[in-house]
Structure formats: C-alpha cells, structure tokens
Protein backbone atom coordinates (compact mmCIF):
# COMPACT_ATOMS: atom_id res chain seq x y z
CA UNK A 1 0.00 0.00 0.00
CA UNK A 2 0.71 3.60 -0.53
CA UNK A 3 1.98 5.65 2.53
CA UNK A 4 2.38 9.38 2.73
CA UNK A 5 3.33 10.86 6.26
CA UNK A 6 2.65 14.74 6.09
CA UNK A 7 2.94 17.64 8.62
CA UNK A 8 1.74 21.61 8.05
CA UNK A 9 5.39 22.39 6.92
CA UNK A 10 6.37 19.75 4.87
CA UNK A 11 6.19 15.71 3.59
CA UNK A 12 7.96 13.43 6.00
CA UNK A 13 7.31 9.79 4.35
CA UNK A 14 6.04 8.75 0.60
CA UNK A 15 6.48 5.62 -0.34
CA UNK A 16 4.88 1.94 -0.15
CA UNK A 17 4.41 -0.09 3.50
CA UNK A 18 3.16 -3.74 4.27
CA UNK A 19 1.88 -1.90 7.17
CA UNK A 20 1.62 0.81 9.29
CA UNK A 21 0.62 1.11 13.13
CA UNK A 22 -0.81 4.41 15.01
CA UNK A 23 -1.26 6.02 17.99
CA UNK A 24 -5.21 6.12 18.44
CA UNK A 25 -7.11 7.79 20.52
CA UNK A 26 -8.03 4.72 22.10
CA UNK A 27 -4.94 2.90 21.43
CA UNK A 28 -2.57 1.33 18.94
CA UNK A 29 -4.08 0.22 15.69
CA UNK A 30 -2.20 -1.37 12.78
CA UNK A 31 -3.44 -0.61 9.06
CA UNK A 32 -2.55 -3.28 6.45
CA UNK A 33 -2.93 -4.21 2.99
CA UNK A 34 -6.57 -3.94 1.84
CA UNK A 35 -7.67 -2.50 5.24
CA UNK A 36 -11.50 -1.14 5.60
CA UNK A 37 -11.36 2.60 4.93
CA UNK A 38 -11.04 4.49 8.02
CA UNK A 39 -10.81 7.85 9.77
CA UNK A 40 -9.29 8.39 13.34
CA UNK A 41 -7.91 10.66 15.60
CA UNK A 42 -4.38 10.23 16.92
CA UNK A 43 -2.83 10.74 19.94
CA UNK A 44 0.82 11.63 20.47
CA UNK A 45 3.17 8.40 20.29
CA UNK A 46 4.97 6.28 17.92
CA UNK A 47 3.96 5.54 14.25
CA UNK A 48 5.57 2.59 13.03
CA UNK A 49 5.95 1.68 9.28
CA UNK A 50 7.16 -1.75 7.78
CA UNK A 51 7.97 -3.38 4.68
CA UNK A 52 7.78 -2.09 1.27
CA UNK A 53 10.43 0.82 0.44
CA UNK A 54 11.68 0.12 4.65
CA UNK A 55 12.29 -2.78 6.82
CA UNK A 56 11.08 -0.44 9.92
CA UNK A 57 11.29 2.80 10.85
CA UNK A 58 9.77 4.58 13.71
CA UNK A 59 8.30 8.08 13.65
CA UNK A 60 7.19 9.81 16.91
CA UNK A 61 4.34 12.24 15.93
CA UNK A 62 2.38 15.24 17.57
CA UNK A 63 -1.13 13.83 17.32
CA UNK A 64 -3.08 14.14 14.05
CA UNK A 65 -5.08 12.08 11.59
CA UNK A 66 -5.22 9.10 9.90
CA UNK A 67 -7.12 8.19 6.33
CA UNK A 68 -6.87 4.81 4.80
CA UNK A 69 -9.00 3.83 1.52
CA UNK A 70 -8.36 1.69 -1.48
CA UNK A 71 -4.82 0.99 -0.11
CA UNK A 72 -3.76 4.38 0.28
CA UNK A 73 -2.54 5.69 3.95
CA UNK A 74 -2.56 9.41 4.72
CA UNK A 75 -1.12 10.15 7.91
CA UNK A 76 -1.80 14.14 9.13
CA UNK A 77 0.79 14.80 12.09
CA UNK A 78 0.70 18.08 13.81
CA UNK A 79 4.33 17.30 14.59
CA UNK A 80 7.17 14.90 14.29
CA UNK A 81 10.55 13.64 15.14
CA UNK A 82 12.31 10.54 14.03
C-alpha cells in the first residue's frame, strides 16, 4: 500500500508499506494491505511503518489524523521527530 506521512510544513514519508501502526485515541491500531477505509484521531506516540520501500522505521508524531482507503494511507501529524 501507498503511505504518505505529512505535517503543516512539509512531507515526512512517501512511499509503499506492508503496514503501518498508530497512535489512536483509544490505542494502537495497525493498518494493512486492503484494510477497511477508516478515519481516526491520533494521539501523540509512535507511528511505526514496515515493509515495502523500509524494513522499519519509527516516527514519533504530535497527534493528528489518519485516512486509509483503497490501499492508500494518509497520515496528518501536527508534529514529528524521528
């Protein structure tokens, strides 16, 4: 799937993930290949991304949002560090 990890000032992450897990509101979640479409709120923690163009890397983010639909991943941080 397709991964893009944005913030207000610039694009942090584009490229294609196996999966991807976030921060939630209500906890960790993990988004994978053909996942429902979705739309949640995220709390400040650690965004993880695997496979595809990276084996793993870790992002900690600022809350924000998440979008997933027809195997595209949009992640909206209000802030991040690596």
């Amino acid at each position: 799937m397709t991964l893009e990890i944005l913030t207000p000032d610039k694009t942090v992450f584009e490229g294609e993930a196996t999966s991807v897990t976030v921060p939630g509101i209500l906890g960790a979640f993990e988004i994978l290949n053909n996942h429902a479409p979705i739309i949640s709120i995220l709390q400040d923690g650690k965004l993880i991304v695997r496979g595809g163009s990276v084996q793993k890397e870790t992002f900690i983010i600022k809350g924000g949002v998440v979008e997933a639909a027809n195997n595209k991943v949009t992640v909206l941080a209000e802030g991040i560090s690596h």
